[in-house]
PDB file of N, CA and C in Angstrom:
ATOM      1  N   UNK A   1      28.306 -29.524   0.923  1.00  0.00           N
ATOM      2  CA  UNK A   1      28.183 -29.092   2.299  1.00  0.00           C
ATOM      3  C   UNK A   1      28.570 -30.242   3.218  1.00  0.00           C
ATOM      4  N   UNK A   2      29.400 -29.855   4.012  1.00  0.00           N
ATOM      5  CA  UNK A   2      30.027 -31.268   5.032  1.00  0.00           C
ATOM      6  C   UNK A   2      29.015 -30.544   6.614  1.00  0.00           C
ATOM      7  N   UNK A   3      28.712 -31.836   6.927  1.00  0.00           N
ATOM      8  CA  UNK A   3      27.589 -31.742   7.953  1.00  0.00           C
ATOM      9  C   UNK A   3      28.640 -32.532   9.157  1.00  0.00           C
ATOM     10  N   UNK A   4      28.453 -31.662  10.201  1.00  0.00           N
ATOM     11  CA  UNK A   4      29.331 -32.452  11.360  1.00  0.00           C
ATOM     12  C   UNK A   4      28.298 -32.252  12.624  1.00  0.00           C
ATOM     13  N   UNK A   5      28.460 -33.787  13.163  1.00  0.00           N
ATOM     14  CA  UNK A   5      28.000 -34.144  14.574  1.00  0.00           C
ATOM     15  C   UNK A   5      28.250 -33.276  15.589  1.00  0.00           C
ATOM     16  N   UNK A   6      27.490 -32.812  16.346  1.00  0.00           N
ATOM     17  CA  UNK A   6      28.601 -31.899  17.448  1.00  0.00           C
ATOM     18  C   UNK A   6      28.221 -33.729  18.319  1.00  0.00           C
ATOM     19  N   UNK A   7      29.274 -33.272  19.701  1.00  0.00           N
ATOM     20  CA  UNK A   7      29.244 -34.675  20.812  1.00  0.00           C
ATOM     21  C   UNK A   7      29.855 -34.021  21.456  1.00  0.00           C
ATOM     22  N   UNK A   8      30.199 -34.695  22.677  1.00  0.00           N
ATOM     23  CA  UNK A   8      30.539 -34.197  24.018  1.00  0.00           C
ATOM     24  C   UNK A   8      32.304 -34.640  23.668  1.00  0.00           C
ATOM     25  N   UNK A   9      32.626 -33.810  24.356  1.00  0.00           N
ATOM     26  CA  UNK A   9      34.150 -32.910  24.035  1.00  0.00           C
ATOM     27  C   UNK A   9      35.183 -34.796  24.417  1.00  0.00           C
ATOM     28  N   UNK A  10      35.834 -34.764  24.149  1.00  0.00           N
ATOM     29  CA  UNK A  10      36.345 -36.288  24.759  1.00  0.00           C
ATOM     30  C   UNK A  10      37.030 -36.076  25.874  1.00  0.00           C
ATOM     31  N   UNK A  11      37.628 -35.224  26.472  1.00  0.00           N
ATOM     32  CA  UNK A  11      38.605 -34.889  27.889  1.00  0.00           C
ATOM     33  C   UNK A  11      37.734 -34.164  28.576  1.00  0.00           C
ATOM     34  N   UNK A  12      36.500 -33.350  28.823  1.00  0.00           N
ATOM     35  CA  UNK A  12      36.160 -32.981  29.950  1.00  0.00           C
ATOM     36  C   UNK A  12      35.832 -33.960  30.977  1.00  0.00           C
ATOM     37  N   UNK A  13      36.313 -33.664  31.982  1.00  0.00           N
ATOM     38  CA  UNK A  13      36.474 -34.687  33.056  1.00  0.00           C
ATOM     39  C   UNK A  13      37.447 -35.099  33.106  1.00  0.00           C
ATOM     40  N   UNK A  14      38.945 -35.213  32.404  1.00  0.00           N
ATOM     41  CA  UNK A  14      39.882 -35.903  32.211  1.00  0.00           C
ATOM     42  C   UNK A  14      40.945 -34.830  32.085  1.00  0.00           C
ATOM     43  N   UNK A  15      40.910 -33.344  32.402  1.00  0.00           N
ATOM     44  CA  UNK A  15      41.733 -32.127  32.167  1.00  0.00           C
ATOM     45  C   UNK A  15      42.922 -32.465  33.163  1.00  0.00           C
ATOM     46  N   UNK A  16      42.663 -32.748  34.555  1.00  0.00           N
ATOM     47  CA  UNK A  16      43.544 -32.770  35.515  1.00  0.00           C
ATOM     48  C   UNK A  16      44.381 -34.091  35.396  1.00  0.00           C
ATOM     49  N   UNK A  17      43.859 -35.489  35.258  1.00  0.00           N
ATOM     50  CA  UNK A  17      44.882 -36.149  34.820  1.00  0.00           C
ATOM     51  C   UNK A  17      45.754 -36.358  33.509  1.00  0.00           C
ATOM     52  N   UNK A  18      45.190 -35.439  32.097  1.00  0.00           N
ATOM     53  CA  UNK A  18      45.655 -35.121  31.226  1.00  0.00           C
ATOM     54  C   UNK A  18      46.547 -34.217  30.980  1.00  0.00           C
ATOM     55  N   UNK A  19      46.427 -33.261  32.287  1.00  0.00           N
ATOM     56  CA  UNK A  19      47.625 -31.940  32.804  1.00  0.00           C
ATOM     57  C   UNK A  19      48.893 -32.729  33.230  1.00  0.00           C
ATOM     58  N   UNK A  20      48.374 -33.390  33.992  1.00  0.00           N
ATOM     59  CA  UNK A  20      49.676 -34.429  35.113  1.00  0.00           C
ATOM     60  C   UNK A  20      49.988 -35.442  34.074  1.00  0.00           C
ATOM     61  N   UNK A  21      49.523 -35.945  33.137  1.00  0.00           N
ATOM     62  CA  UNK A  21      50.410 -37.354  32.090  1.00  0.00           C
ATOM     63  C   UNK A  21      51.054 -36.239  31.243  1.00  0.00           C
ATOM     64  N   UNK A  22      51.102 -35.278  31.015  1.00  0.00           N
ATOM     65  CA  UNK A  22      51.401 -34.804  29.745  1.00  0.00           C
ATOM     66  C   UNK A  22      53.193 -33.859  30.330  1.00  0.00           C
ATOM     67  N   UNK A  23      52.692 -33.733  31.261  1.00  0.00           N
ATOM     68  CA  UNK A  23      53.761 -32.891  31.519  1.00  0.00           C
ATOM     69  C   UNK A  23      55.565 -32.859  31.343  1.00  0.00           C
ATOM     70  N   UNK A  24      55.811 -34.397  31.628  1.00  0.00           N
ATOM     71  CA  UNK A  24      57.005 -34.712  31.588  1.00  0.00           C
ATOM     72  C   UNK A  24      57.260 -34.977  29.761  1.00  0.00           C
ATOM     73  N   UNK A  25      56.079 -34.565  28.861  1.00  0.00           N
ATOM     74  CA  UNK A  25      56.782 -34.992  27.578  1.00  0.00           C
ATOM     75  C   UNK A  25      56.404 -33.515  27.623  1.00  0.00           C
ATOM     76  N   UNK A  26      56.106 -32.534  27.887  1.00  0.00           N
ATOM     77  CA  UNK A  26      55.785 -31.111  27.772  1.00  0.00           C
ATOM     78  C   UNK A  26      57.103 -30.548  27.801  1.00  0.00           C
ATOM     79  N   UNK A  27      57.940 -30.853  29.173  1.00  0.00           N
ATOM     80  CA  UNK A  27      59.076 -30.241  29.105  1.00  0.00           C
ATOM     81  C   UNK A  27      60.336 -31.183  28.411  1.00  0.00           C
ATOM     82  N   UNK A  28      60.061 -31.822  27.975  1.00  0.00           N
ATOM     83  CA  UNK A  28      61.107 -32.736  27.158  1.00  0.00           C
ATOM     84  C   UNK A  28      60.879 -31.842  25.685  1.00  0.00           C
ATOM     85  N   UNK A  29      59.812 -31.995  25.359  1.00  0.00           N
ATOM     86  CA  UNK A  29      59.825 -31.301  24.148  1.00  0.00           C
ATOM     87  C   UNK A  29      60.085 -30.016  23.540  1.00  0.00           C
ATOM     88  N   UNK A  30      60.043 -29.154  24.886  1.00  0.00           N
ATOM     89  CA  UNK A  30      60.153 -28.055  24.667  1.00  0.00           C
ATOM     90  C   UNK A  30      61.078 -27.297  23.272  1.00  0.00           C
ATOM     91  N   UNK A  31      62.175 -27.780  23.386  1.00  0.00           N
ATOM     92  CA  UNK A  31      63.241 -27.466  22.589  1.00  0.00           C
ATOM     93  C   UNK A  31      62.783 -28.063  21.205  1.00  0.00           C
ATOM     94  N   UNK A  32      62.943 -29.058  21.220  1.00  0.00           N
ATOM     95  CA  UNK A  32      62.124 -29.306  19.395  1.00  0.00           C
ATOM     96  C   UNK A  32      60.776 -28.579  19.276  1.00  0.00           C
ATOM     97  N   UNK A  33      59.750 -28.320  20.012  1.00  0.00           N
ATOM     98  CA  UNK A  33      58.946 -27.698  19.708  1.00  0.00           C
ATOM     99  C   UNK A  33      59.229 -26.141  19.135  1.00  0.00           C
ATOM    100  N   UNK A  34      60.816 -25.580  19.773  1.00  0.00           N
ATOM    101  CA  UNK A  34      61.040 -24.229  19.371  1.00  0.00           C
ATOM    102  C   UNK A  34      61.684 -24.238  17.793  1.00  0.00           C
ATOM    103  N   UNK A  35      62.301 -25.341  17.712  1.00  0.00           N
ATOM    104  CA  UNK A  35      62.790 -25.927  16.110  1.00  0.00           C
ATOM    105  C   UNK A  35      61.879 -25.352  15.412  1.00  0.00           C
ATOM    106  N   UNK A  36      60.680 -26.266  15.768  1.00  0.00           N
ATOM    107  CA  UNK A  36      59.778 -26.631  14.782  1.00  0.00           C
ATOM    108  C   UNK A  36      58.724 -25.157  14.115  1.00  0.00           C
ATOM    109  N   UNK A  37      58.936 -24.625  15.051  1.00  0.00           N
ATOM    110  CA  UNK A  37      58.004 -23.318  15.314  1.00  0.00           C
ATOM    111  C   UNK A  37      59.025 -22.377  14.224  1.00  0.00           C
ATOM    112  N   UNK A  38      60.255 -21.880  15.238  1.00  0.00           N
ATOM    113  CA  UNK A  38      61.262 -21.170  14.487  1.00  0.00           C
ATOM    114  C   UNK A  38      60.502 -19.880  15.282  1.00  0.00           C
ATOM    115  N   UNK A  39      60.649 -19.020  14.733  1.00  0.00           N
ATOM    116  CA  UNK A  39      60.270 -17.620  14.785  1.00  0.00           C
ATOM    117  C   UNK A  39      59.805 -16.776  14.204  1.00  0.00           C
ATOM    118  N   UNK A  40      58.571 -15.512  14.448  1.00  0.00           N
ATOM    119  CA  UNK A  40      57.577 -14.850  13.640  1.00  0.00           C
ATOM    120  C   UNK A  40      57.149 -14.220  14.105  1.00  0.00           C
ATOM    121  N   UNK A  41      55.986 -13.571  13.330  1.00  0.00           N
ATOM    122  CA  UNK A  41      55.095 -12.628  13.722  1.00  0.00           C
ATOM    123  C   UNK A  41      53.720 -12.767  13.732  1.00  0.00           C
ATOM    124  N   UNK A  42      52.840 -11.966  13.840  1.00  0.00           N
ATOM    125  CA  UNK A  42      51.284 -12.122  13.472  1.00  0.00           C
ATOM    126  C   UNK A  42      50.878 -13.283  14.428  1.00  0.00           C
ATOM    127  N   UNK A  43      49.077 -13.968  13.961  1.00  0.00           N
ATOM    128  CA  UNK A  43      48.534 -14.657  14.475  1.00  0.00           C
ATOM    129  C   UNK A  43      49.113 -16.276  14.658  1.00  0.00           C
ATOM    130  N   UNK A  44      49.064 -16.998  15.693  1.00  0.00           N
ATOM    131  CA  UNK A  44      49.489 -18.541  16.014  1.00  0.00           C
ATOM    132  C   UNK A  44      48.582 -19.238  16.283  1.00  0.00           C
ATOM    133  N   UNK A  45      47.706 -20.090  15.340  1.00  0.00           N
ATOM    134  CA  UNK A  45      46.199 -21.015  16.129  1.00  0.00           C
ATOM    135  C   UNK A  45      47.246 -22.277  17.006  1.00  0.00           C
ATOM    136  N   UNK A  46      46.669 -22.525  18.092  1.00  0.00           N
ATOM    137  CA  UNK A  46      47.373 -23.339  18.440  1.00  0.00           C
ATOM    138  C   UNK A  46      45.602 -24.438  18.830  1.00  0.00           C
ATOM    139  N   UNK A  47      45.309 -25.458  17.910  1.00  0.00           N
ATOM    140  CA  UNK A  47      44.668 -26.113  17.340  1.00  0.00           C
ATOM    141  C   UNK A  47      44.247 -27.125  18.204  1.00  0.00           C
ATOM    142  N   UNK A  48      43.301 -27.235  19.100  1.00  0.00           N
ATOM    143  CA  UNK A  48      43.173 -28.795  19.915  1.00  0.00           C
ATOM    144  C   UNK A  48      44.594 -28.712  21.511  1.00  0.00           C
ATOM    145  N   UNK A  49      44.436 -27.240  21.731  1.00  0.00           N
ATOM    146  CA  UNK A  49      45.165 -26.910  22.543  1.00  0.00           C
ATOM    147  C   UNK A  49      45.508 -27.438  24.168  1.00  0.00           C
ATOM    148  N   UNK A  50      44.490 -28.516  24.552  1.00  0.00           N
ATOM    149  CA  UNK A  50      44.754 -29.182  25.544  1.00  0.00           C
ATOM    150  C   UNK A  50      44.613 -27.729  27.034  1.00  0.00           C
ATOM    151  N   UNK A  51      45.368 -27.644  27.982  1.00  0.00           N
ATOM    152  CA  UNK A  51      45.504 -27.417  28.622  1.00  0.00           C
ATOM    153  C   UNK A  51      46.442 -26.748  28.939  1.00  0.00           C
ATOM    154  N   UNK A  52      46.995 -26.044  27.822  1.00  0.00           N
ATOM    155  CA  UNK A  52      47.861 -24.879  28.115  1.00  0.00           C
ATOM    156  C   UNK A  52      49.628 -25.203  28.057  1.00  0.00           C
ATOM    157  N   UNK A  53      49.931 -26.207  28.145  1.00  0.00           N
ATOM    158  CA  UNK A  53      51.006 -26.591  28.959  1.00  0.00           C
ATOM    159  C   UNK A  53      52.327 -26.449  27.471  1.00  0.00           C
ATOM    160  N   UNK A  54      52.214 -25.825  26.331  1.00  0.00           N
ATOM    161  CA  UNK A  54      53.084 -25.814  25.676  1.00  0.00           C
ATOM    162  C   UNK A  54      52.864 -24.070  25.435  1.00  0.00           C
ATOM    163  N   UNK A  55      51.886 -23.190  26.181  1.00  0.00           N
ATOM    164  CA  UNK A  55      52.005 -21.968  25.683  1.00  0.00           C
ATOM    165  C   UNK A  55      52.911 -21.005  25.955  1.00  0.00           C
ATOM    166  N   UNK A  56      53.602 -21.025  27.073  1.00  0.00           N
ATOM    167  CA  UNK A  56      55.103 -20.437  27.351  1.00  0.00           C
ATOM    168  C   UNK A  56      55.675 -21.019  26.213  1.00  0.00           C
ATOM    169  N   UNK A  57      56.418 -21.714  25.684  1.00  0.00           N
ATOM    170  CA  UNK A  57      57.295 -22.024  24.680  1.00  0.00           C
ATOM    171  C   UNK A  57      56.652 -21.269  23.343  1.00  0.00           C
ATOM    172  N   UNK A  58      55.217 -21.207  22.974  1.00  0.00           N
ATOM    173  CA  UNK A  58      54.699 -20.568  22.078  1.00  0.00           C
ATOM    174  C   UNK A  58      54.841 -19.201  22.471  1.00  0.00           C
ATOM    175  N   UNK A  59      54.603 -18.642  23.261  1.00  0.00           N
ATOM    176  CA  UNK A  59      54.719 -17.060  23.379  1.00  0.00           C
ATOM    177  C   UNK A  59      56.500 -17.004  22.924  1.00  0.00           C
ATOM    178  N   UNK A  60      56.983 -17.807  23.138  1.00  0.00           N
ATOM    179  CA  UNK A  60      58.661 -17.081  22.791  1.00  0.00           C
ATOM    180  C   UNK A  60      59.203 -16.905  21.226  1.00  0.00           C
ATOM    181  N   UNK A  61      58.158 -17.585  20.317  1.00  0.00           N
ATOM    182  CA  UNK A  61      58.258 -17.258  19.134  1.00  0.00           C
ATOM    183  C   UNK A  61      58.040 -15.991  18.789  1.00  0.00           C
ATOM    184  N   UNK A  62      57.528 -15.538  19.229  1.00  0.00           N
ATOM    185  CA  UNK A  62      56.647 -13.574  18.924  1.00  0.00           C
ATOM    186  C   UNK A  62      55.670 -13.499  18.783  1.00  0.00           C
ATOM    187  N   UNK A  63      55.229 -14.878  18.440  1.00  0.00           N
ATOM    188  CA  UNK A  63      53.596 -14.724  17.844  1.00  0.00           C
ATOM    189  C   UNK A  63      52.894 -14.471  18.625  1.00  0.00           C
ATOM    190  N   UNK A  64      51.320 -13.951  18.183  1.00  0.00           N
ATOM    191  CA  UNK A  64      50.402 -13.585  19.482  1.00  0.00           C
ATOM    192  C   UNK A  64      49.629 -15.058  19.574  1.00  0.00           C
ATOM    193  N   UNK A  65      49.635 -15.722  20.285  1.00  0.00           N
ATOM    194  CA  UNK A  65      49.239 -17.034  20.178  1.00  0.00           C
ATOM    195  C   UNK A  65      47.790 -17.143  20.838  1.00  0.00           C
ATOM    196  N   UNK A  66      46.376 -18.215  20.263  1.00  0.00           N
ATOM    197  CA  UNK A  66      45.081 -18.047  20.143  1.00  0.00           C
ATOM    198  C   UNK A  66      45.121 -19.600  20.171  1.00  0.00           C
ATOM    199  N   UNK A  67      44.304 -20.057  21.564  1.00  0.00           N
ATOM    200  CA  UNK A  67      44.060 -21.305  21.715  1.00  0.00           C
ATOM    201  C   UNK A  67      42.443 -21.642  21.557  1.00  0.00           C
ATOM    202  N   UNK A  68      42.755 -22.924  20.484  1.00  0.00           N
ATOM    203  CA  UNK A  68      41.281 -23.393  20.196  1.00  0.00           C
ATOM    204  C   UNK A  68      40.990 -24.612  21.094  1.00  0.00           C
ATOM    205  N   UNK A  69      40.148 -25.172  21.449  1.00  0.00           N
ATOM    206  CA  UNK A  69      39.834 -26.294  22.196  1.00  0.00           C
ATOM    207  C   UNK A  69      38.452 -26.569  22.680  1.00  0.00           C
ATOM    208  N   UNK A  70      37.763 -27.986  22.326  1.00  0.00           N
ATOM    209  CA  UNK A  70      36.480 -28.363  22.535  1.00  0.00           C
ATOM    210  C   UNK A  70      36.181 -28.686  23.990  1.00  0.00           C
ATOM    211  N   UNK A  71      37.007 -28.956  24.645  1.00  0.00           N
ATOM    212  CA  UNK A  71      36.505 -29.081  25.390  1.00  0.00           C
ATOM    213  C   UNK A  71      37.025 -28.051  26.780  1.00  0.00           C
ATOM    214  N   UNK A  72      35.430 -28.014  27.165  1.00  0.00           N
ATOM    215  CA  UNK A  72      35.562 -26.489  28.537  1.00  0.00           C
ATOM    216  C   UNK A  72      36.517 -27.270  29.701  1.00  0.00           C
ATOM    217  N   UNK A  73      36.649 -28.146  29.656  1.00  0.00           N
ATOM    218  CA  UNK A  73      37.024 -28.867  30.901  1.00  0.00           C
ATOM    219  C   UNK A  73      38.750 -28.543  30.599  1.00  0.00           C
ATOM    220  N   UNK A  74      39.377 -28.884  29.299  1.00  0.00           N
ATOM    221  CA  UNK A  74      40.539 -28.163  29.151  1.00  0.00           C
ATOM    222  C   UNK A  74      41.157 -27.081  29.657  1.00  0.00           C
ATOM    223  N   UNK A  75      40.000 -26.371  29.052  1.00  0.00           N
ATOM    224  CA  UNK A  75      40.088 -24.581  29.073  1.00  0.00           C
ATOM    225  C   UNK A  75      40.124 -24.178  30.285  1.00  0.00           C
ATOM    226  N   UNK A  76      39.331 -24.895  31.327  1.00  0.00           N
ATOM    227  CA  UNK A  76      39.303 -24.226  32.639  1.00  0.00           C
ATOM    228  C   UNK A  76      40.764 -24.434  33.021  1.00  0.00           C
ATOM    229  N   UNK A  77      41.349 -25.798  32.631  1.00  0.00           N
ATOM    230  CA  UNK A  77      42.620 -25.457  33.395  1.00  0.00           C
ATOM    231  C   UNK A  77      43.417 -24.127  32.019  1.00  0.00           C
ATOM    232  N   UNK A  78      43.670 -24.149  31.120  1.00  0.00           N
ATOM    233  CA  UNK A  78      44.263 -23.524  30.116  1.00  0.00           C
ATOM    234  C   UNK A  78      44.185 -21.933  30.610  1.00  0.00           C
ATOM    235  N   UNK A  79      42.956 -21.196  31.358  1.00  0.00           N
ATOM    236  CA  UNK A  79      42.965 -19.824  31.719  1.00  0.00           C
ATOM    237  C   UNK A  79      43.910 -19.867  32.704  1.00  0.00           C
ATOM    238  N   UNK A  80      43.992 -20.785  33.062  1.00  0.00           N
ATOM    239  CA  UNK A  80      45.545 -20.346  34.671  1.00  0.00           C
ATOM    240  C   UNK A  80      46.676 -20.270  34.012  1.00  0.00           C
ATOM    241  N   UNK A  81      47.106 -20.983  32.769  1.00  0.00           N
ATOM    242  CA  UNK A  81      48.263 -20.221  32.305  1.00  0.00           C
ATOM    243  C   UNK A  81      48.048 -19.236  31.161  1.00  0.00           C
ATOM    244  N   UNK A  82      47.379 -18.729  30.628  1.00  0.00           N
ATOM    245  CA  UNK A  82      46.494 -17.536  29.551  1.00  0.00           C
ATOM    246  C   UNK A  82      46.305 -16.250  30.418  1.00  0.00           C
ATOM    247  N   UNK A  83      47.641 -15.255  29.841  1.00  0.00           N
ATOM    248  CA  UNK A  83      47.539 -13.712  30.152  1.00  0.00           C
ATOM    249  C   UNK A  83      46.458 -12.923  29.897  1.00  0.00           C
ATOM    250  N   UNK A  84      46.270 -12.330  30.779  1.00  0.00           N
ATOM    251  CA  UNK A  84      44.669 -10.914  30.098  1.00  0.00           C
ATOM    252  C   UNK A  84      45.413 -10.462  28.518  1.00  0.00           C
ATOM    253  N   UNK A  85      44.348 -10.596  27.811  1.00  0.00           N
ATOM    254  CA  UNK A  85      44.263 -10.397  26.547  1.00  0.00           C
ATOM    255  C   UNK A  85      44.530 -11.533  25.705  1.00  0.00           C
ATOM    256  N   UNK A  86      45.113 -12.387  25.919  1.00  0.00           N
ATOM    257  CA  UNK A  86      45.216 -13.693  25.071  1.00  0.00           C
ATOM    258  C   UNK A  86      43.620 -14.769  24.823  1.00  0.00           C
ATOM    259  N   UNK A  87      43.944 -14.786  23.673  1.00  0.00           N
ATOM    260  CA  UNK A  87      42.217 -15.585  23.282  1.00  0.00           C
ATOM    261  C   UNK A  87      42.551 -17.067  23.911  1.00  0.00           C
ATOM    262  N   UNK A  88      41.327 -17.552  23.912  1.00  0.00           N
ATOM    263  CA  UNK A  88      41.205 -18.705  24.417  1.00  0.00           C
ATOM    264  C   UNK A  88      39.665 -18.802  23.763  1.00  0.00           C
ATOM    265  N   UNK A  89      39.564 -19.800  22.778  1.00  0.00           N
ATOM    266  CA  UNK A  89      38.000 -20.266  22.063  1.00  0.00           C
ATOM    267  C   UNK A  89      37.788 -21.547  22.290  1.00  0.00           C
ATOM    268  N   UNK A  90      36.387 -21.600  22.559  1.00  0.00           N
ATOM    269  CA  UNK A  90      35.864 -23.206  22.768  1.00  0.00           C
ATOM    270  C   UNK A  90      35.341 -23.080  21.503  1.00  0.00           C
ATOM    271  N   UNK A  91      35.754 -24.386  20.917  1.00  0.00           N
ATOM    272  CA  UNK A  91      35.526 -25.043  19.670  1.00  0.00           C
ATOM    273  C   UNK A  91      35.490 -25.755  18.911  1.00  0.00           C
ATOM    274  N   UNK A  92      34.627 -26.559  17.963  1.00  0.00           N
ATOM    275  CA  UNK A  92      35.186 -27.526  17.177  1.00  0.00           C
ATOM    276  C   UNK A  92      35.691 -27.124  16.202  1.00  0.00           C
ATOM    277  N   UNK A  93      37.393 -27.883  16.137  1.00  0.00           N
ATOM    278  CA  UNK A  93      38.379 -27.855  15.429  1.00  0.00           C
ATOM    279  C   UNK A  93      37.869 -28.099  13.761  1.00  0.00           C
ATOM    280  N   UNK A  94      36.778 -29.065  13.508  1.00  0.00           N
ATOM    281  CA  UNK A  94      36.452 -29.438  12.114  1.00  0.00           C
ATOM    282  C   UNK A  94      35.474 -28.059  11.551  1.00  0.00           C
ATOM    283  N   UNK A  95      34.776 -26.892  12.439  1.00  0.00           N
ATOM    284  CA  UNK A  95      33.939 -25.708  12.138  1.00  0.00           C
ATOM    285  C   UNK A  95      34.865 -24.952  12.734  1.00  0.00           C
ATOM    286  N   UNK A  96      35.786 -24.413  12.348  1.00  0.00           N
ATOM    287  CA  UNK A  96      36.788 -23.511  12.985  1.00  0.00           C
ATOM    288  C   UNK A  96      35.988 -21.985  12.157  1.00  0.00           C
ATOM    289  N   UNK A  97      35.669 -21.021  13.295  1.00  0.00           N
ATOM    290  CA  UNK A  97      35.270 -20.122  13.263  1.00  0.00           C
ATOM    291  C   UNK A  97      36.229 -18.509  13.162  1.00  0.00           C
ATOM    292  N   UNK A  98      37.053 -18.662  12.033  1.00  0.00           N
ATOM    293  CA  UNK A  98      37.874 -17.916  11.697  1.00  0.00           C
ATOM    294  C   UNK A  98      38.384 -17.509   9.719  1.00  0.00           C
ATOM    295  N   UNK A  99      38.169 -16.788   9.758  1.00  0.00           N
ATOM    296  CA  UNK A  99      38.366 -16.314   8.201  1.00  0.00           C
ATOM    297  C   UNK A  99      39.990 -16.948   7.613  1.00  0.00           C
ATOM    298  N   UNK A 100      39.833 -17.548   6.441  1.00  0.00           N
ATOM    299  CA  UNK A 100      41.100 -17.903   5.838  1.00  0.00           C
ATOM    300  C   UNK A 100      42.014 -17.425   5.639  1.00  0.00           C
ATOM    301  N   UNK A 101      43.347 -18.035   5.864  1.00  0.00           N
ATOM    302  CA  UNK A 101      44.602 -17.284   5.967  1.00  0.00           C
ATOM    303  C   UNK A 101      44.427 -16.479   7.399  1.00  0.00           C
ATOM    304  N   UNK A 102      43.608 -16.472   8.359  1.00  0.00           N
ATOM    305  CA  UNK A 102      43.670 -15.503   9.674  1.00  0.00           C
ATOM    306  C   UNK A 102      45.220 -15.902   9.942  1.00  0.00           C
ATOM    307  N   UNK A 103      46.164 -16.628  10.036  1.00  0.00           N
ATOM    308  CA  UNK A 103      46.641 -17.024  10.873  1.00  0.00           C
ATOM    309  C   UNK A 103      48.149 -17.227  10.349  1.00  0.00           C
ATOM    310  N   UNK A 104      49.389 -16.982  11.256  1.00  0.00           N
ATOM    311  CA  UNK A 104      50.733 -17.017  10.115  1.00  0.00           C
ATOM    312  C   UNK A 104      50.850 -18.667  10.291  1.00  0.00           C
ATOM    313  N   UNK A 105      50.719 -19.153  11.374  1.00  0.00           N
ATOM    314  CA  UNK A 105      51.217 -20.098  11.307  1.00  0.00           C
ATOM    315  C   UNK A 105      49.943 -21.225  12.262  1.00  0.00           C
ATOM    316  N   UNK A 106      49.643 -22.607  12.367  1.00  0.00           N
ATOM    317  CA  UNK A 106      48.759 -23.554  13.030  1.00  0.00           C
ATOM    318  C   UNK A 106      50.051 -24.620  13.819  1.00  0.00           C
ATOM    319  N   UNK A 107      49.664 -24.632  14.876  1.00  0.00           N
ATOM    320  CA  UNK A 107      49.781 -26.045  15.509  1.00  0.00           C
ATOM    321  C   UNK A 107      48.865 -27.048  16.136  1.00  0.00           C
ATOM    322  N   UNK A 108      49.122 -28.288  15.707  1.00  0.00           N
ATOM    323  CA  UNK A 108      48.163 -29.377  16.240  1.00  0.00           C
ATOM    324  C   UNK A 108      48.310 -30.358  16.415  1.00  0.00           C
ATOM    325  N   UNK A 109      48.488 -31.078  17.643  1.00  0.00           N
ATOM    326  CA  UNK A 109      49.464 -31.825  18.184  1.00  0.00           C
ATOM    327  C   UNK A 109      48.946 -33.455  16.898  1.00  0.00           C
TER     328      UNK A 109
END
C-alpha cells in the first residue's frame, strides 16, 4: 500500500503569473505538441493540466479531452477556457481517481 501526503497544491496563488510566463512557449509549441499527440478518438487525461492554455490544440485531435489538476487556483483560471460539458477534476495526480485503461491516450507536461 503506497501512502501519500496530501499538501497544499504548489501554484495556487501563482495561476495568473503562471498563465502570463507560460504563454509565449504555449504558442510556440503548439505545432509539436500536434506531432506528438497525432490524432484519435475516445478519452485524453491531460495530467497536471495547469491552466488550460494547451486545450485548444488538444481538442483538435478528436479526443474528448479531461483535465486533472491539484491545484483550484489553476482551475479557476482553466474554466474560462473549458466548454459546458468538458471535465475539469481537482486532483492528486499520484491518487488519480479513474479506472485503468479509462483513457486512449495521457499527457503530462
Amino acid at each position: 500500500m503506497t501512502l501519500v501526503r496530501e499538501r497544499a497544491a504548489r501554484y495556487d496563488g501563482l495561476a495568473g503569473w503562471y498563465d502570463q510566463h507560460n504563454a509565449a512557449a504555449t504558442d510556440a509549441n503548439r505545432d509539436p505538441l500536434l506531432d506528438l499527440l497525432g490524432t484519435g478518438d475516445g478519452l485524453r487525461l491531460d495530467l497536471s493540466r495547469g491552466t488550460g492554455q494547451n486545450l485548444q490544440t488538444q481538442r483538435t485531435t478528436g479526443r474528448t479531452v479531461i483535465g486533472l489538476d491539484y491545484s483550484a487556483d489553476q482551475l479557476r483560471l482553466d474554466r474560462q477556457r473549458t466548454a459546458p460539458g468538458e471535465a475539469l477534476i481537482q486532483a492528486n495526480a499520484a491518487v488519480l481517481p479513474f479506472a485503468v485503461a479509462a483513457f486512449s491516450t495521457v499527457a503530462a507536461p
